[in-house]
C-alpha atoms as a PDB file:
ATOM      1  CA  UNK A   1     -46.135 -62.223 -14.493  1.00  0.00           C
ATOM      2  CA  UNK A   2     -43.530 -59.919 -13.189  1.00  0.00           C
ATOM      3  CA  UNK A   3     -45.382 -57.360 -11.418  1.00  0.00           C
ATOM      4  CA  UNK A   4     -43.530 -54.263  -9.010  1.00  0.00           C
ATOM      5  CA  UNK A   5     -40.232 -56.898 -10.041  1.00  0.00           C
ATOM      6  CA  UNK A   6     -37.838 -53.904 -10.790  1.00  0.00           C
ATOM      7  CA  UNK A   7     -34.734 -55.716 -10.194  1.00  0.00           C
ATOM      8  CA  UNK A   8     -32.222 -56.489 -13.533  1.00  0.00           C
ATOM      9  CA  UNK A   9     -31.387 -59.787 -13.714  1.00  0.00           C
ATOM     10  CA  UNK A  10     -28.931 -58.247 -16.676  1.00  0.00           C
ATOM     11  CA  UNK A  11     -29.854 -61.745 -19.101  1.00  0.00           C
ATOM     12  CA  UNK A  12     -28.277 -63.919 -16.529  1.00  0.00           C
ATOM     13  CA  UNK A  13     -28.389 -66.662 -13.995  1.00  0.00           C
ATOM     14  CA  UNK A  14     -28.359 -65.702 -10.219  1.00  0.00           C
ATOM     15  CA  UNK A  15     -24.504 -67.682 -10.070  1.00  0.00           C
ATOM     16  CA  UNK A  16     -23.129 -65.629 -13.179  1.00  0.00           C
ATOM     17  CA  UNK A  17     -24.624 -62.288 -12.027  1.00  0.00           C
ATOM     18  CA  UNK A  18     -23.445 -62.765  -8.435  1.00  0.00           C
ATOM     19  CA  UNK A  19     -19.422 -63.242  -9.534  1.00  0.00           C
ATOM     20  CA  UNK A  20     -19.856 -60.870 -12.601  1.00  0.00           C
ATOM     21  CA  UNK A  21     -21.137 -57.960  -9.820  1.00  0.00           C
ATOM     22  CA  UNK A  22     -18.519 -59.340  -7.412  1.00  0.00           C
ATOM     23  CA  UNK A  23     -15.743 -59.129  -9.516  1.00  0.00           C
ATOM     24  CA  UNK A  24     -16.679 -55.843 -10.755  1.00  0.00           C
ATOM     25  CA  UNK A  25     -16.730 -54.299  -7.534  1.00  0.00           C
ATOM     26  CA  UNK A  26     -13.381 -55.423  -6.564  1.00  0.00           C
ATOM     27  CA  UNK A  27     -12.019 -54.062 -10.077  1.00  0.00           C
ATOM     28  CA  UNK A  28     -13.474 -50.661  -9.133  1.00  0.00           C
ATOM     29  CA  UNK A  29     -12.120 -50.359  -5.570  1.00  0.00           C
ATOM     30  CA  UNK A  30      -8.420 -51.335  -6.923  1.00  0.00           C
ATOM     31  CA  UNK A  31      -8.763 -49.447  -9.936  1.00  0.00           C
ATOM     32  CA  UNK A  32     -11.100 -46.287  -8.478  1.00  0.00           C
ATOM     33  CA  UNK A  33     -12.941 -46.187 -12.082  1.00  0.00           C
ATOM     34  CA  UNK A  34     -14.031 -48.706 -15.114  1.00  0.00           C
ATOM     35  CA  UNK A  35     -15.212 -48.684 -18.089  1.00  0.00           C
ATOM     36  CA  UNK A  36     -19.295 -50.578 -18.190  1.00  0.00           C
ATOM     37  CA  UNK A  37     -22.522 -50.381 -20.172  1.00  0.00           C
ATOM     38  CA  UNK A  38     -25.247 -48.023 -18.429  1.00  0.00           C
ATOM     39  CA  UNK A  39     -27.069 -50.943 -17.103  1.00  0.00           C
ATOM     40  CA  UNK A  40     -24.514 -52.698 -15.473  1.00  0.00           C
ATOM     41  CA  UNK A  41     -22.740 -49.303 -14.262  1.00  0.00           C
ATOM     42  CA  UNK A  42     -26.471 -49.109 -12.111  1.00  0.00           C
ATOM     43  CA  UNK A  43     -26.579 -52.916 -11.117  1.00  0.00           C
ATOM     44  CA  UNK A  44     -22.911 -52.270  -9.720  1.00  0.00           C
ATOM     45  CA  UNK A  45     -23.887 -48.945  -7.730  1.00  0.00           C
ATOM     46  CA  UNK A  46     -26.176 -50.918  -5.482  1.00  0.00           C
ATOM     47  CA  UNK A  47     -23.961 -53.967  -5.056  1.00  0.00           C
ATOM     48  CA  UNK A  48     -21.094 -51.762  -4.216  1.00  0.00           C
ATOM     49  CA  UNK A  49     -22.142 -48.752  -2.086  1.00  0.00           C
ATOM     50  CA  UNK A  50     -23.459 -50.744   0.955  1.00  0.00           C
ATOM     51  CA  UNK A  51     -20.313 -52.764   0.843  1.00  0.00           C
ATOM     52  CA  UNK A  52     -17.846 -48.994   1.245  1.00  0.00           C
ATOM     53  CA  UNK A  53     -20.573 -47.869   4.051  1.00  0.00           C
ATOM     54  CA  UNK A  54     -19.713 -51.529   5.946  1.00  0.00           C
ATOM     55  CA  UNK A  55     -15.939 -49.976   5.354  1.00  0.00           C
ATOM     56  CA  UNK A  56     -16.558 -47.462   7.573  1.00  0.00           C
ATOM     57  CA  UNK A  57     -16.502 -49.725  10.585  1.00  0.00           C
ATOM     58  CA  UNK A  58     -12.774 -51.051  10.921  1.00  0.00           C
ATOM     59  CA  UNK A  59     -13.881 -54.708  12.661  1.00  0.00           C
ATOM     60  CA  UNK A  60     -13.477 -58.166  12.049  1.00  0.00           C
ATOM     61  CA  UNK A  61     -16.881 -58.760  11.334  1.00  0.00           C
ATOM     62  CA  UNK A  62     -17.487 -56.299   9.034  1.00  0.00           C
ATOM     63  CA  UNK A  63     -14.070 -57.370   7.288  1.00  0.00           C
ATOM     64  CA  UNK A  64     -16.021 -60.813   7.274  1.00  0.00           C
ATOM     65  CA  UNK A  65     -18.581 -59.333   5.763  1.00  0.00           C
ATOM     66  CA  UNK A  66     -17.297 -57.835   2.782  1.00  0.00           C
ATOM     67  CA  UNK A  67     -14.940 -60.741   2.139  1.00  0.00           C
ATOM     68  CA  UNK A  68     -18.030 -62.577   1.963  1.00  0.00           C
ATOM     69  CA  UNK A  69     -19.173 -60.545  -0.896  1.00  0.00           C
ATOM     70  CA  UNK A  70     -15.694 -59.542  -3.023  1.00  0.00           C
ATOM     71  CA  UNK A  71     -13.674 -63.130  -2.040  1.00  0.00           C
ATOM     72  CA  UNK A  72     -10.709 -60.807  -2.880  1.00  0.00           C
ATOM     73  CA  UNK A  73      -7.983 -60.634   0.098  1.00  0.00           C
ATOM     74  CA  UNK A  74      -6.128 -57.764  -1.422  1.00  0.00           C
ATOM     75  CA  UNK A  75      -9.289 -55.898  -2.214  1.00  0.00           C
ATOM     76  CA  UNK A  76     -10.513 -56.261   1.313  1.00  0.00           C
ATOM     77  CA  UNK A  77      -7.366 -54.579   2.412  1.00  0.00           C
ATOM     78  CA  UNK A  78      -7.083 -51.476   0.050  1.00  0.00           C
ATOM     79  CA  UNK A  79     -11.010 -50.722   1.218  1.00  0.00           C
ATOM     80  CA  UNK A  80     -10.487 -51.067   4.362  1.00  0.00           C
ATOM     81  CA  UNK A  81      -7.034 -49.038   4.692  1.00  0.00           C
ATOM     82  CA  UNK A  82      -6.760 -46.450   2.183  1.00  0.00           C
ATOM     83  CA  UNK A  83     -10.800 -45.760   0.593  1.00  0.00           C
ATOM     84  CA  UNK A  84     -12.357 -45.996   3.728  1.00  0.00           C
ATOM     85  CA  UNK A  85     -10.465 -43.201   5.284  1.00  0.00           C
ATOM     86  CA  UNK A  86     -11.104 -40.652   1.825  1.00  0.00           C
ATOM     87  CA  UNK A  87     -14.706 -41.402   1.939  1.00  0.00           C
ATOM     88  CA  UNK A  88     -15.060 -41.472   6.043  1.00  0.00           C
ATOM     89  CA  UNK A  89     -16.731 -37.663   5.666  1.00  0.00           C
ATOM     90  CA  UNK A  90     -19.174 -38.840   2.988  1.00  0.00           C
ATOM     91  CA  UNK A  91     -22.588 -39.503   3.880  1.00  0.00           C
ATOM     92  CA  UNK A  92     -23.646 -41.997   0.969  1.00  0.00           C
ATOM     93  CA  UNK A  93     -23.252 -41.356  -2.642  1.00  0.00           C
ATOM     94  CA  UNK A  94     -19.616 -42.587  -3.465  1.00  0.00           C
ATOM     95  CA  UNK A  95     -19.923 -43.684  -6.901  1.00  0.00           C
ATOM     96  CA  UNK A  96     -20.346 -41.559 -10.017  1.00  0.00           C
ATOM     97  CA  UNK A  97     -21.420 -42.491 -13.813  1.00  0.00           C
ATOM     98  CA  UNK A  98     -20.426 -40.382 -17.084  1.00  0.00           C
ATOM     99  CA  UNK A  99     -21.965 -41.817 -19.792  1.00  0.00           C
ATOM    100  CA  UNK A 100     -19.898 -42.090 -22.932  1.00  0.00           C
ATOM    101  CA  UNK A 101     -22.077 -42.652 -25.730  1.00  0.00           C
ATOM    102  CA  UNK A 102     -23.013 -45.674 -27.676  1.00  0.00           C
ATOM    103  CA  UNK A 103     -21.188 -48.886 -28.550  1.00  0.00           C
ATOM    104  CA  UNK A 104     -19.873 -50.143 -31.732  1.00  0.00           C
ATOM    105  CA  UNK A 105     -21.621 -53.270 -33.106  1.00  0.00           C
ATOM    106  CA  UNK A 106     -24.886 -53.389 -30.623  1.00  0.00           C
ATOM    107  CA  UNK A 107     -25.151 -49.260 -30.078  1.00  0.00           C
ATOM    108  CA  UNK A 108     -24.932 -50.233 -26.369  1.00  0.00           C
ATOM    109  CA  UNK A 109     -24.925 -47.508 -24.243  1.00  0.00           C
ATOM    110  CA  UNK A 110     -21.482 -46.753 -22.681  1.00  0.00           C
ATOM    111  CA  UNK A 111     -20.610 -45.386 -19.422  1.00  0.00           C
ATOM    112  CA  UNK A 112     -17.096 -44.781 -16.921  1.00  0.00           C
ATOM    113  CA  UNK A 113     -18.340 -45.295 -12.826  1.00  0.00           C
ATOM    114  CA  UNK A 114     -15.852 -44.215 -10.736  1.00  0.00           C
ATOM    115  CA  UNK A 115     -15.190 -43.360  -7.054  1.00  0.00           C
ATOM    116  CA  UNK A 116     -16.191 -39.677  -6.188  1.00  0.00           C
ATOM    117  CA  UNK A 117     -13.149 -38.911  -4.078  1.00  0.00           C
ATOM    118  CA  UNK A 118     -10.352 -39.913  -6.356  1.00  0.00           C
ATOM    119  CA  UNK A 119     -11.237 -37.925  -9.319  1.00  0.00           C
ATOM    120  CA  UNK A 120      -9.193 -34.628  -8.373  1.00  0.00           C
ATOM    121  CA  UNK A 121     -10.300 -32.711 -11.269  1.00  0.00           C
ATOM    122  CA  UNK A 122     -13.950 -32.500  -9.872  1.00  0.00           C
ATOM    123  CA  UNK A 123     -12.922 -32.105  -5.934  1.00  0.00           C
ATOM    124  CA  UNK A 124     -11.236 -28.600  -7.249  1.00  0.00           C
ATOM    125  CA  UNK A 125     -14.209 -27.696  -9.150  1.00  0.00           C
ATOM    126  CA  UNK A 126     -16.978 -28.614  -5.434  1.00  0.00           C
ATOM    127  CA  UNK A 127     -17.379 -26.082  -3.496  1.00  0.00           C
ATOM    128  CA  UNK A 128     -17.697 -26.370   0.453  1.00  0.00           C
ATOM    129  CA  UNK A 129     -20.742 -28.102   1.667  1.00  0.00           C
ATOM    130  CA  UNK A 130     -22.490 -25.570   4.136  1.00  0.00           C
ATOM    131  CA  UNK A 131     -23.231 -26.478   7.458  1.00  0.00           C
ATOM    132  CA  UNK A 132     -27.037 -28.099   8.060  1.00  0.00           C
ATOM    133  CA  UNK A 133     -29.100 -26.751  10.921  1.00  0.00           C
ATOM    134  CA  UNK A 134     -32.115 -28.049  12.566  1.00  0.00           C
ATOM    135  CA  UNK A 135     -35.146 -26.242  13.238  1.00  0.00           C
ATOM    136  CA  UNK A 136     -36.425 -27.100  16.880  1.00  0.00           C
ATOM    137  CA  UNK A 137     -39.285 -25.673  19.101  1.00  0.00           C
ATOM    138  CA  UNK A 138     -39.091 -22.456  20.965  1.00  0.00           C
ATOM    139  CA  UNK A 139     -37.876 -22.905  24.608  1.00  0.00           C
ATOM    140  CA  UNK A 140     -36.928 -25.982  23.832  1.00  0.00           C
ATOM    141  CA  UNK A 141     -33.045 -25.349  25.180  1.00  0.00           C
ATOM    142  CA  UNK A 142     -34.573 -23.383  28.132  1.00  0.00           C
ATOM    143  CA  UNK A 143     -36.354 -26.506  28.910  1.00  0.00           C
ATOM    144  CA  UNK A 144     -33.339 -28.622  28.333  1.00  0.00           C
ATOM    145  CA  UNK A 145     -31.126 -25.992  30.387  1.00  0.00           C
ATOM    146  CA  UNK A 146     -33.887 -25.924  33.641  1.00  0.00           C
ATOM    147  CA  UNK A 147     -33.770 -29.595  33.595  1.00  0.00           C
ATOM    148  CA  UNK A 148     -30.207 -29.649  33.560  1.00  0.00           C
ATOM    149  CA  UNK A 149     -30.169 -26.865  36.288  1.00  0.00           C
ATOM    150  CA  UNK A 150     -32.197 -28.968  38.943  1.00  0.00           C
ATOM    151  CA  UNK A 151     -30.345 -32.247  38.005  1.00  0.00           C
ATOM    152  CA  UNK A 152     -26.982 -30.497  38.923  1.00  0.00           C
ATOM    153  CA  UNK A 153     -27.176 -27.714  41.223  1.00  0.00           C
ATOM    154  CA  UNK A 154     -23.812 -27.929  42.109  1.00  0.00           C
ATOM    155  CA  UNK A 155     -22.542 -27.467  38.975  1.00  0.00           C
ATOM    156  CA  UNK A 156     -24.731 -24.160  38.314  1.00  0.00           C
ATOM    157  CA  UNK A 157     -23.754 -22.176  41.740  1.00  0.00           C
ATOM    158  CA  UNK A 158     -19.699 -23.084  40.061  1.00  0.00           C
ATOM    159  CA  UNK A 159     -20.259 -22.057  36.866  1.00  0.00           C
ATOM    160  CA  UNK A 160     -22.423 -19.209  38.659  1.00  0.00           C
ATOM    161  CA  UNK A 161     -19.054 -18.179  40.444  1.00  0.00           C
ATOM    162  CA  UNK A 162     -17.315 -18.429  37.696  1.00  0.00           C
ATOM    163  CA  UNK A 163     -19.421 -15.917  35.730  1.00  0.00           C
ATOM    164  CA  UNK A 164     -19.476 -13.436  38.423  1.00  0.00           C
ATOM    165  CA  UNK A 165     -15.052 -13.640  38.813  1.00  0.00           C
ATOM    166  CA  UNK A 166     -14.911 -13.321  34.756  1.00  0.00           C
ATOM    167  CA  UNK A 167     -17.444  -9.956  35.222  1.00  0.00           C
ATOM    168  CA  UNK A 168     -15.189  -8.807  38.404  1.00  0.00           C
ATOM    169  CA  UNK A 169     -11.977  -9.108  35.712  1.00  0.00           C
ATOM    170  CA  UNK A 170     -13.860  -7.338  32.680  1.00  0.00           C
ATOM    171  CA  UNK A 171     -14.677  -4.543  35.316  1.00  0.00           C
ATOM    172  CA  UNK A 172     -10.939  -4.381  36.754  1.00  0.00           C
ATOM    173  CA  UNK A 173      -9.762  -4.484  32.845  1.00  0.00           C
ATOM    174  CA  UNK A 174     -12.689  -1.396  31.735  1.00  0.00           C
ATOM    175  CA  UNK A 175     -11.071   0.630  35.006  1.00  0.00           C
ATOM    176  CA  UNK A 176      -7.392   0.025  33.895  1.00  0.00           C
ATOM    177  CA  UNK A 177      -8.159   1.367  30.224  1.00  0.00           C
ATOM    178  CA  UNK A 178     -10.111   4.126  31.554  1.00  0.00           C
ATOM    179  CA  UNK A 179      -6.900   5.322  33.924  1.00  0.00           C
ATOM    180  CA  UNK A 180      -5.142   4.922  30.561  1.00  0.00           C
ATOM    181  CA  UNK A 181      -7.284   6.725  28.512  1.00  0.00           C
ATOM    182  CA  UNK A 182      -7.367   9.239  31.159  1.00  0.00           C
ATOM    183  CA  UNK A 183      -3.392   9.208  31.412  1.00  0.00           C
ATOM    184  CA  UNK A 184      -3.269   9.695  27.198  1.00  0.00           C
ATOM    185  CA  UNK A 185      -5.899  12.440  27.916  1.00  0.00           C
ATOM    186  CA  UNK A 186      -3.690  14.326  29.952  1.00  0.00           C
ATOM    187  CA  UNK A 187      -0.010  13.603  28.337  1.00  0.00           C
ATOM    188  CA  UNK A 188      -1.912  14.881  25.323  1.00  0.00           C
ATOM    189  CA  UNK A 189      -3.115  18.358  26.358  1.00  0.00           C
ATOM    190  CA  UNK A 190       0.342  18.822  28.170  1.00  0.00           C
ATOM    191  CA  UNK A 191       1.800  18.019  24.545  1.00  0.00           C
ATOM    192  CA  UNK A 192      -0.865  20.539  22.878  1.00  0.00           C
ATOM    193  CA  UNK A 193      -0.110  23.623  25.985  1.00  0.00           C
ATOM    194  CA  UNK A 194       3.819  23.028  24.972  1.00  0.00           C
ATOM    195  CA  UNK A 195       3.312  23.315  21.480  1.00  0.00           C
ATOM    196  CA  UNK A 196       1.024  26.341  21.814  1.00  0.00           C
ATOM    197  CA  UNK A 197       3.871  28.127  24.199  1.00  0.00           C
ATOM    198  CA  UNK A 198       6.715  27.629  21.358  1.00  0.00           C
ATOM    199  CA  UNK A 199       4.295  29.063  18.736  1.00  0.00           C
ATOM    200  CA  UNK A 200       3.751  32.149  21.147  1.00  0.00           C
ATOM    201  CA  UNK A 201       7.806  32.226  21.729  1.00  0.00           C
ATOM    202  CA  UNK A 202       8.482  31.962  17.976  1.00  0.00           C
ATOM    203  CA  UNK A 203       5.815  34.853  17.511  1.00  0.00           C
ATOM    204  CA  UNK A 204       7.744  36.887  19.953  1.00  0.00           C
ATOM    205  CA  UNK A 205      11.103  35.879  18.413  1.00  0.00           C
ATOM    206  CA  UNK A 206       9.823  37.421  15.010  1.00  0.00           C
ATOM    207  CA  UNK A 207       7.811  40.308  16.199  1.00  0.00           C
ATOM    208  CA  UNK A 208      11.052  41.132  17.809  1.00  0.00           C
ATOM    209  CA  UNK A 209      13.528  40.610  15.053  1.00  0.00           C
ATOM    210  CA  UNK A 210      10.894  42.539  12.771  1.00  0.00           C
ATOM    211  CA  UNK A 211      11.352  45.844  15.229  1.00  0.00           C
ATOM    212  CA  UNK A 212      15.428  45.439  14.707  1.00  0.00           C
ATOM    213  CA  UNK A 213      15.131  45.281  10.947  1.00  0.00           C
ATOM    214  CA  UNK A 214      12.584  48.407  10.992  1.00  0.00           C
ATOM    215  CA  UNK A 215      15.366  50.258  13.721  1.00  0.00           C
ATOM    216  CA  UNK A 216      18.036  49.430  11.279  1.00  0.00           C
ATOM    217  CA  UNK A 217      16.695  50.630   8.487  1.00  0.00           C
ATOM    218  CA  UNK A 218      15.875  54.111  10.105  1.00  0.00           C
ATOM    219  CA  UNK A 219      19.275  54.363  11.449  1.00  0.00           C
ATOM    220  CA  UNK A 220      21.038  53.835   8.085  1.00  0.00           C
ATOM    221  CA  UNK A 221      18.792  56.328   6.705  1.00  0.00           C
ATOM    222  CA  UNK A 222      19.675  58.807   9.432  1.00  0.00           C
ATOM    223  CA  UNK A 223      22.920  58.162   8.879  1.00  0.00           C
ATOM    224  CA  UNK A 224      22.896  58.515   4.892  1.00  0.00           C
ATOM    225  CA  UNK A 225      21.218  61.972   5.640  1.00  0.00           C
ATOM    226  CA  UNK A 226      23.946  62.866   7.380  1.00  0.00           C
ATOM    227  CA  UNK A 227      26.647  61.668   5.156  1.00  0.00           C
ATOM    228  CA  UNK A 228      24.814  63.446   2.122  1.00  0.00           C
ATOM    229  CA  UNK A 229      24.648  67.092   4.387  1.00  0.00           C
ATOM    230  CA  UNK A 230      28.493  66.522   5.141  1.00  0.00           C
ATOM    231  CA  UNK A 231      29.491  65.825   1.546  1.00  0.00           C
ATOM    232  CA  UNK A 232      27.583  68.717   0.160  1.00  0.00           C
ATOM    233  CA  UNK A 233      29.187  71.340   3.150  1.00  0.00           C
ATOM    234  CA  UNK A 234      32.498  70.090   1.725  1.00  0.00           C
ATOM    235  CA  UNK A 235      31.625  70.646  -1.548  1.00  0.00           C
ATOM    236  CA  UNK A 236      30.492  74.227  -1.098  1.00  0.00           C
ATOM    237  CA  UNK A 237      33.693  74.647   0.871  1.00  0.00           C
ATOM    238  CA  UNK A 238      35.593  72.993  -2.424  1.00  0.00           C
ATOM    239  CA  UNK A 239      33.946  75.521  -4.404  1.00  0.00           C
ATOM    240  CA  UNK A 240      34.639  78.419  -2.752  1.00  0.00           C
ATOM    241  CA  UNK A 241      38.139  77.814  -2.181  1.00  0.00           C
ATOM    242  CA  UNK A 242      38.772  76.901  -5.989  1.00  0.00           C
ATOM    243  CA  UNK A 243      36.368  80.237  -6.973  1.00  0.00           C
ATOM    244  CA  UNK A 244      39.359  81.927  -4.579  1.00  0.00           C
ATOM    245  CA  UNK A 245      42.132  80.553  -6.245  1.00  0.00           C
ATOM    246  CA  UNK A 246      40.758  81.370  -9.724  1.00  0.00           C
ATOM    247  CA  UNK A 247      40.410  85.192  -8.856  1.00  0.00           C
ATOM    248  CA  UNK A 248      44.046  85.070  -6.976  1.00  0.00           C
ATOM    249  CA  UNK A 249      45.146  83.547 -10.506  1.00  0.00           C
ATOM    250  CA  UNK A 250      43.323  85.932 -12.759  1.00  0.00           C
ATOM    251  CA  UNK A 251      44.888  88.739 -10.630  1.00  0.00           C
ATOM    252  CA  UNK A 252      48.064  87.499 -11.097  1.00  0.00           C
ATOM    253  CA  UNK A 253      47.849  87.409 -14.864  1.00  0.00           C
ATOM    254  CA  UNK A 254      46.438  90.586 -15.231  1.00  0.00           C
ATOM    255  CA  UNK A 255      49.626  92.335 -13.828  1.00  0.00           C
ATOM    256  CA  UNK A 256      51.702  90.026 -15.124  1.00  0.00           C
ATOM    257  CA  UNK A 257      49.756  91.616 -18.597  1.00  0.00           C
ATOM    258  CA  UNK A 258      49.973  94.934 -17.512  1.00  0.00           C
ATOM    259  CA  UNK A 259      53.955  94.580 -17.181  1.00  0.00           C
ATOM    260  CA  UNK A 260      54.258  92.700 -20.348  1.00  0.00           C
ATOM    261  CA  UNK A 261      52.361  96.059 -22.147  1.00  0.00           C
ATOM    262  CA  UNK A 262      54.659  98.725 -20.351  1.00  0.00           C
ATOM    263  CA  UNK A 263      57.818  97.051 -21.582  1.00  0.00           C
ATOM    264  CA  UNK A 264      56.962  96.597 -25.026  1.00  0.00           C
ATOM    265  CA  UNK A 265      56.151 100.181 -25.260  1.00  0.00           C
ATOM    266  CA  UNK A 266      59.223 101.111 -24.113  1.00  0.00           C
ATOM    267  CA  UNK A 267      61.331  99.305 -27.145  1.00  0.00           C
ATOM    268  CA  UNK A 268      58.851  99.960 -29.477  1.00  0.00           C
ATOM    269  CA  UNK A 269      60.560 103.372 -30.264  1.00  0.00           C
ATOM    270  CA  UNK A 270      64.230 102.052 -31.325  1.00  0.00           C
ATOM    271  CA  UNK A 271      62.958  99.349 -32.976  1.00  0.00           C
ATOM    272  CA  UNK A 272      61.211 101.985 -35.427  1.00  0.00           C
ATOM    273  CA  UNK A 273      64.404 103.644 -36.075  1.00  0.00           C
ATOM    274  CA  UNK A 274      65.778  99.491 -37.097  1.00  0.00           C
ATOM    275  CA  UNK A 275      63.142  99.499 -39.428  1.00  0.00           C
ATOM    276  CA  UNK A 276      63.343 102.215 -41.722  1.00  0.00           C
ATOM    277  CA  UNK A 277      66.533 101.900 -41.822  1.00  0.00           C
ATOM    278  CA  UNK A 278      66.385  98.105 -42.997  1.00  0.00           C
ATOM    279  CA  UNK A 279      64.104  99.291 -45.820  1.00  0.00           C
ATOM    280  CA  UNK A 280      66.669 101.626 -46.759  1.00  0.00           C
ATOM    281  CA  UNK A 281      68.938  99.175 -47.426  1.00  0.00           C
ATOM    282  CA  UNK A 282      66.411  96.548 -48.898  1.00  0.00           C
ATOM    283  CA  UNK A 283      65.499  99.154 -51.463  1.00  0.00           C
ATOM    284  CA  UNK A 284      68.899  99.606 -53.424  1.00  0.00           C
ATOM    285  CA  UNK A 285      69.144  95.166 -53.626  1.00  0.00           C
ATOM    286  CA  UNK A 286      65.628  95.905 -55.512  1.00  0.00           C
ATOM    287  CA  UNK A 287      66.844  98.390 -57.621  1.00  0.00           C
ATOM    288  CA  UNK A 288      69.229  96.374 -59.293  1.00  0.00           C
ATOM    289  CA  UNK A 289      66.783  93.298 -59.456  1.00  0.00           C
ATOM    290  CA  UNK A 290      64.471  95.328 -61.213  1.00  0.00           C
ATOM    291  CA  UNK A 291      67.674  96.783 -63.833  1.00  0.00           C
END
């Protein structure tokens, strides 16, 4: 009876299952994946795994070892000098299998097992492993440090020393800032009592230029009053000097009238002889027009 006997003998002798799993193995490390049923894909993960953690160790006698197992030089050498240094940072669990599905003919079922670190398409997809931490007892490192303390006093009053010269520096270092700060303070407010001195001196400058316009203005007006008093004193002087000419010039006409009357009365009388006469002699050209 095969009681708590878990192991697969996979329907073969000891011989045949030893090379089959031997030859397998050295297929996979060469190749980094094959194509197996499920079963043997499992058989193959414990045959092969203990053999890549004896990798690990670069020494003769683990290169004995696993030439003991594989019988495959060439093998040997690719494990040792190129997969052992990808899987140096894993801790167990190189091999993966994807099952496929079922096989033609005996519905088998079908699987790929492959190295972990050599399929690149799943290394993008990981994400970083975070960082274990143990959980210890409280006062455990004060315990460790005390011990450590009394077993090396020496070494505590240097590093002791040591401590006190780095807090002697971080004191020099807080004073120099301070001065600094200090030094900023003060370039600072001399900056802000400058500025506020050329804001008083512009203020001055326009209150200043302000009073000039305002002093201009009032002088031009002054001096427009004045200009319009002048021109209308010359004006009334125009006036009356043209209202005098006019009455000189009326004057003068009205003699120059007055002579112009006395003269024609004095030919008037002659000149009514001229006529009466003239009609006297008109009348007999008449006469005969009319006969």
């Amino acid at each position: 009876m095969r009681h708590g006997k878990k192991f697969n003998h996979l329907g073969r002798t000891t011989s045949h299952r030893k090379a089959m799993l031997s030859n397998m193995a050295s297929s996979l490390i060469l190749h980094k994946r094959i194509q197996t049923t499920v079963a043997k894909a499992k058989a193959l993960r414990k045959y092969v795994e203990p053999l890549l953690t004896k990798a690990k160790t670069d020494s003769t006698h683990s290169r004995r070892v696993v030439f003991s197992y594989l019988q495959n030089k060439e093998t040997v050498q690719t494990l040792f000098n190129e997969v052992a240094d990808r899987i140096a940072d894993r801790p167990g669990g190189y091999t993966r299998i994807i099952k496929t599905g079922s096989r033609l003919g005996d519905n088998a079922e079908m699987c790929f097992i492959e190295l972990v670190d050599y399929n690149e398409l799943m290394l993008k997809d990981a994400k970083p492993a975070k960082a274990k931490t143990r959980r210890g007892r409280k006062g455990g490192k004060t315990k460790e440090t005390t011990s450590e303390a009394a077993a090396h006093p020496a070494e505590v009053k240097v590093s002791i020393e040591t401590t006190e010269d780095k807090v002697a520096e971080v004191k020099e270092e807080t004073v120099k800032v301070s001065e600094e700060v200090s030094g900023t303070e003060e370039t600072s407010t001399s900056t802000t009592e400058e500025e506020e001195q050329t804001e008083e001196e512009t203020k001055t400058d326009e209150a200043t230029e302000e009073q000039t316009d305002t002093e201009t203005t009032k002088t031009t007006v002054e001096v427009g009053d004045d200009t319009v008093e002048e021109t209308e004193t010359v004006n009334d002087k125009v006036e009356e000097v043209t209202e005098a000419e006019a009455a000189d010039e009326k004057e003068g006409t009205e003699s120059i009238d007055d002579q112009v009357d006395e003269t024609a009365e004095g030919d008037q009388a002659p000149g009514k002889e001229k006529s009466s006469g003239d009609t006297d002699e008109i009348k007999p050209d008449q006469e005969k027009e009319e006969k």
